[in-house]
N, C-alpha and C. Protein backbone atom coordinates (compact mmCIF):
# COMPACT_ATOMS: atom_id res chain seq x y z
N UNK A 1 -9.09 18.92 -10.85
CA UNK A 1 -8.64 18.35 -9.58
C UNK A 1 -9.13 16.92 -9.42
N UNK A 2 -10.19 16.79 -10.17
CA UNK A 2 -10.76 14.82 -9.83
C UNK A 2 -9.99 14.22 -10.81
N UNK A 3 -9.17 14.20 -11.08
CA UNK A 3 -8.41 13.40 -12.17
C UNK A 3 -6.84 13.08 -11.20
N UNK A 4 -7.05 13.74 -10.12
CA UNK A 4 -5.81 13.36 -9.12
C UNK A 4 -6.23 11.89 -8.51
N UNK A 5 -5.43 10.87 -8.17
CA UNK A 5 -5.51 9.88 -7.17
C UNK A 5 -6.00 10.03 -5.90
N UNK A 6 -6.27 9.74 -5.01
CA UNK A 6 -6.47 9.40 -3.86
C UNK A 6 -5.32 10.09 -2.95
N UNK A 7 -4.13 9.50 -3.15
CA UNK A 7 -3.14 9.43 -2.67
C UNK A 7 -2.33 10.58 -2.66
N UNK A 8 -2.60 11.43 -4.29
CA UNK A 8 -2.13 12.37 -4.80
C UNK A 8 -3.01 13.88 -3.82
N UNK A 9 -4.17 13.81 -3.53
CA UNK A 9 -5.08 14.56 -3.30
C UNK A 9 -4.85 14.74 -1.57
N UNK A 10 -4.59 13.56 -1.00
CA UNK A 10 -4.36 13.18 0.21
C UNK A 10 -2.90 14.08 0.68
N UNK A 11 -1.85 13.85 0.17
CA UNK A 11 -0.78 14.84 -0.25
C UNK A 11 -0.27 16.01 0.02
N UNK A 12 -1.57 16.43 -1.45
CA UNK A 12 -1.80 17.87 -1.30
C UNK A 12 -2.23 18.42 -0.11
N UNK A 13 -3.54 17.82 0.53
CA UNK A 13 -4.26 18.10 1.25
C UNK A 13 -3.34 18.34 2.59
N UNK A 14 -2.45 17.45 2.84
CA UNK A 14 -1.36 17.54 3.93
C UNK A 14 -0.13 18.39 3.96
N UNK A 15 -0.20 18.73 2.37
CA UNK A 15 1.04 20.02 2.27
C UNK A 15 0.12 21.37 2.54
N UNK A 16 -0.91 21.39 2.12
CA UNK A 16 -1.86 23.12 2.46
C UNK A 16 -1.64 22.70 4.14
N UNK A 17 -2.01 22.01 4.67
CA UNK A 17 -2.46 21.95 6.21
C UNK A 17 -1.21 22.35 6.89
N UNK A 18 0.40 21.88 6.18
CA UNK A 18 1.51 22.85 6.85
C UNK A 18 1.55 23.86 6.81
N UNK A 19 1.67 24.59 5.39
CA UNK A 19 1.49 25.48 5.07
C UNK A 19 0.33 26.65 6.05
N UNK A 20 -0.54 26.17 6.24
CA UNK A 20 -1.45 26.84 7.42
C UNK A 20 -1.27 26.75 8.27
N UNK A 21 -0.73 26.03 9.01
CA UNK A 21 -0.04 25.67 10.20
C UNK A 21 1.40 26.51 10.40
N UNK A 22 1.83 26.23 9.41
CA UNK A 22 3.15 27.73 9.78
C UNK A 22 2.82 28.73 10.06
N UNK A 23 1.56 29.11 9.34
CA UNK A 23 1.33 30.53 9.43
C UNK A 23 1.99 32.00 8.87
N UNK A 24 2.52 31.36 8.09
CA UNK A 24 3.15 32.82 7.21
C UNK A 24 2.85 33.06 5.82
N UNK A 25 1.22 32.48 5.38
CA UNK A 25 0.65 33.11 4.33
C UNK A 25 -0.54 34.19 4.67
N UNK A 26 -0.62 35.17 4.00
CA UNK A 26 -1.21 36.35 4.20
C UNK A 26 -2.71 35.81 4.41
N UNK A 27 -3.54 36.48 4.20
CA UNK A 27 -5.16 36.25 4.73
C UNK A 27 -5.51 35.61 3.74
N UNK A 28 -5.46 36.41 2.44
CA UNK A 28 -5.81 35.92 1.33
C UNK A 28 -5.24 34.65 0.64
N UNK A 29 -4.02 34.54 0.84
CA UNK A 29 -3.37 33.49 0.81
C UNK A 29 -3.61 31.84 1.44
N UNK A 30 -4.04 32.71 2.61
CA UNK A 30 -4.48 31.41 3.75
C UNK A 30 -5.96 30.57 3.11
N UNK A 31 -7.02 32.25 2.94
CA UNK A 31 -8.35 31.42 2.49
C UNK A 31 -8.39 30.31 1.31
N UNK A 32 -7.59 31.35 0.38
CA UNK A 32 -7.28 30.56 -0.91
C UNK A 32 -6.74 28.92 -0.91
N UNK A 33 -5.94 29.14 0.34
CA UNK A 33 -5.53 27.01 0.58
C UNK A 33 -6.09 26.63 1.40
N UNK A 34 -7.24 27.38 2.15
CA UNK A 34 -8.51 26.54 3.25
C UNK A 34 -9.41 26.12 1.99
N UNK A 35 -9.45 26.71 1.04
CA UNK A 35 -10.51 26.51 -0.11
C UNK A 35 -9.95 25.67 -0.77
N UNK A 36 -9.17 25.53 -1.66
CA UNK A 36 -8.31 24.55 -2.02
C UNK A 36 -8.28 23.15 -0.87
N UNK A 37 -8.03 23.44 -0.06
CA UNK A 37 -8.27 22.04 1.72
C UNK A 37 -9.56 21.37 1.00
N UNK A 38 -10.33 22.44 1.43
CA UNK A 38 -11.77 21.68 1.72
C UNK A 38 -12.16 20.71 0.25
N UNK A 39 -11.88 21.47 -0.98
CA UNK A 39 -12.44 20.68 -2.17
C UNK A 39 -11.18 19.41 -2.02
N UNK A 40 -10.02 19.39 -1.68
CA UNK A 40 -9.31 18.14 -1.77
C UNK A 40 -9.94 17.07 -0.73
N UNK A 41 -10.62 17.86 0.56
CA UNK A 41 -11.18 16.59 1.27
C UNK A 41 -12.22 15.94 0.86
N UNK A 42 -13.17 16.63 -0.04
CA UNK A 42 -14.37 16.39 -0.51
C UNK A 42 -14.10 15.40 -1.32
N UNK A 43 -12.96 15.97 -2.33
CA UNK A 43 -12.34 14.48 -3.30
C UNK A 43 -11.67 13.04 -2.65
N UNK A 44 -11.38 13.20 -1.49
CA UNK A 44 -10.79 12.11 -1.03
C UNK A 44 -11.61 11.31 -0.25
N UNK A 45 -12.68 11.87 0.48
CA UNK A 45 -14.32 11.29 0.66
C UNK A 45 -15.11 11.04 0.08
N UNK A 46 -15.05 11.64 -1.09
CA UNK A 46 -15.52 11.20 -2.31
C UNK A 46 -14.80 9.52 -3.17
N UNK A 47 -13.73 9.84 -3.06
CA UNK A 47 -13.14 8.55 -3.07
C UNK A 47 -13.11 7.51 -2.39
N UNK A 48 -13.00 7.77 -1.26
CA UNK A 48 -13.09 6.69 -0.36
C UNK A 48 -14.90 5.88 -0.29
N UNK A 49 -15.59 6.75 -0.40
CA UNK A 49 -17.02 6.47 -0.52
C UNK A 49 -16.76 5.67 -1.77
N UNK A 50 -16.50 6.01 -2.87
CA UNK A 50 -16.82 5.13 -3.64
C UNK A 50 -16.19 3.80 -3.50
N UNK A 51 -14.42 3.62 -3.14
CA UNK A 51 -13.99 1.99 -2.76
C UNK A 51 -14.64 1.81 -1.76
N UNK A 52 -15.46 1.94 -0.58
CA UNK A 52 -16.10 1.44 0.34
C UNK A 52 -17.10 0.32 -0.88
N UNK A 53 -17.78 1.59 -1.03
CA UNK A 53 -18.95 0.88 -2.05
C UNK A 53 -18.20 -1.27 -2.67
N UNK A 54 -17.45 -0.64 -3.35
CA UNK A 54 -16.70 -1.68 -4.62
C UNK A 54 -16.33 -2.98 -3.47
N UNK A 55 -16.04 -2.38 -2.06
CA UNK A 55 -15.92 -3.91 -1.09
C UNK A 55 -16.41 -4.96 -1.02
N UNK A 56 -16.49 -6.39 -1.20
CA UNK A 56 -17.11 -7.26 -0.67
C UNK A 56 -15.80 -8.30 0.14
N UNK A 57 -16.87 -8.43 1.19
CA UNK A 57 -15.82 -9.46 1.71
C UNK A 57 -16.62 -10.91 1.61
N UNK A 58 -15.51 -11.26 1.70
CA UNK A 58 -15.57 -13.03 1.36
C UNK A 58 -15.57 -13.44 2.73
N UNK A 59 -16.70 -14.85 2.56
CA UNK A 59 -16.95 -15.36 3.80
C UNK A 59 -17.02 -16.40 3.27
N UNK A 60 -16.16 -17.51 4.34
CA UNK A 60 -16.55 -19.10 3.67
C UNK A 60 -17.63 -19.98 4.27
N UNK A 61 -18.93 -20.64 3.58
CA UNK A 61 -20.01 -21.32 4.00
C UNK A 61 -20.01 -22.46 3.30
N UNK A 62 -20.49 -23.59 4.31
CA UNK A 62 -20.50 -24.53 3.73
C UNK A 62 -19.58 -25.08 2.76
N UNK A 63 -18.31 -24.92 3.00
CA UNK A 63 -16.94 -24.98 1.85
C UNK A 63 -17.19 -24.37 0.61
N UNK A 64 -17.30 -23.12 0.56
CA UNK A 64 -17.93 -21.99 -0.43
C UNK A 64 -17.50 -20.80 -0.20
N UNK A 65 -16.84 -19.87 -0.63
CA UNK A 65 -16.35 -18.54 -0.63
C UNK A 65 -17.99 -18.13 -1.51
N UNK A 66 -18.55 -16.69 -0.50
CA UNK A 66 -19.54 -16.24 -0.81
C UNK A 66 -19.32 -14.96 -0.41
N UNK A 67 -20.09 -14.05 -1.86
CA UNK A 67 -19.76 -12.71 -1.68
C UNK A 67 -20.89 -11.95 -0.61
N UNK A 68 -20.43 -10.86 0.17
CA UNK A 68 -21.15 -10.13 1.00
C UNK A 68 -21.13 -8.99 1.17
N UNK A 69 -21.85 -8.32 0.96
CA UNK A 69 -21.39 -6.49 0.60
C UNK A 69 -20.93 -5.96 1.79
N UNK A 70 -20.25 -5.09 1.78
CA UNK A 70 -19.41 -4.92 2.69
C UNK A 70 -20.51 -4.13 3.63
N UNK A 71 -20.57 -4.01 4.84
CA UNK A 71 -20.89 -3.37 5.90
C UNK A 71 -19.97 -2.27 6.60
N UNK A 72 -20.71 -0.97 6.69
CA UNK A 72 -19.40 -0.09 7.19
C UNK A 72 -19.30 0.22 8.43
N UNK A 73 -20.62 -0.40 9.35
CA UNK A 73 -20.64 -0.59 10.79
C UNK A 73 -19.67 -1.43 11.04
N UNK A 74 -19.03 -2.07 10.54
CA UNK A 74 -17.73 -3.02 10.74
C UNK A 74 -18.55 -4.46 11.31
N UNK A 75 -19.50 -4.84 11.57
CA UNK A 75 -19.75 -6.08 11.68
C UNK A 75 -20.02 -7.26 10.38
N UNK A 76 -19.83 -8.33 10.91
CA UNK A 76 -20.05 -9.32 9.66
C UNK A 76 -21.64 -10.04 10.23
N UNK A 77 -22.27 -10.31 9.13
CA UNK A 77 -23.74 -11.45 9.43
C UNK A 77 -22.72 -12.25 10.09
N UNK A 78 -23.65 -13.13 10.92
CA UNK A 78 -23.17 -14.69 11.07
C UNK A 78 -23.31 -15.42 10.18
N UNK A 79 -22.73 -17.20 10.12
CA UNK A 79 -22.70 -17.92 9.15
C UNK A 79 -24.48 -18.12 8.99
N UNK A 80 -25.21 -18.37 9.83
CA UNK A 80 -26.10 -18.52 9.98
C UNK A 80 -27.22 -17.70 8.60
N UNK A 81 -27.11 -16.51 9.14
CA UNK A 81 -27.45 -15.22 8.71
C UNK A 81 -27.10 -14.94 7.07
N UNK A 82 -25.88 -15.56 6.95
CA UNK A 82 -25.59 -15.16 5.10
C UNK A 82 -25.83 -15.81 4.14
């Protein structure tokens, strides 16, 4: 299953959630794609954790593009500050 994309996993993850949402797979049926759910979300948080990581945003100083690791509180340093 980690050899799926992001996108691919994301997908899946949204076709089980109809599928449960209709409601016309048996018990066993149901657990079997809540289980299947949960390891596709794990992979897609898992993914996403890692491009968070790989972010830097660019900030320009002093007529200089300078790298800054990304922050996931969503704020930027000031110019001051970087």
């Amino acid at each position: 299953m980690s050899k799926k994309s992001f996108e691919e996993a994301l997908e899946s993850l949204e076709q089980i959630t109809r599928e449960l949402e209709n409601g016309d797979l048996s018990l066993e049926k149901s657990l079997k794609k809540f289980d299947e759910g949960i390891k596709l979300a794990e992979l897609c948080n898992n993914k996403l954790e890692e491009a968070q990581q790989k972010v830097d945003l660019l900030l320009k100083k002093d007529g200089r593009l300078i790298s800054v690791p990304f922050d996931p509180s969503g704020t930027t340093p000031d110019e001051d500050d970087a």
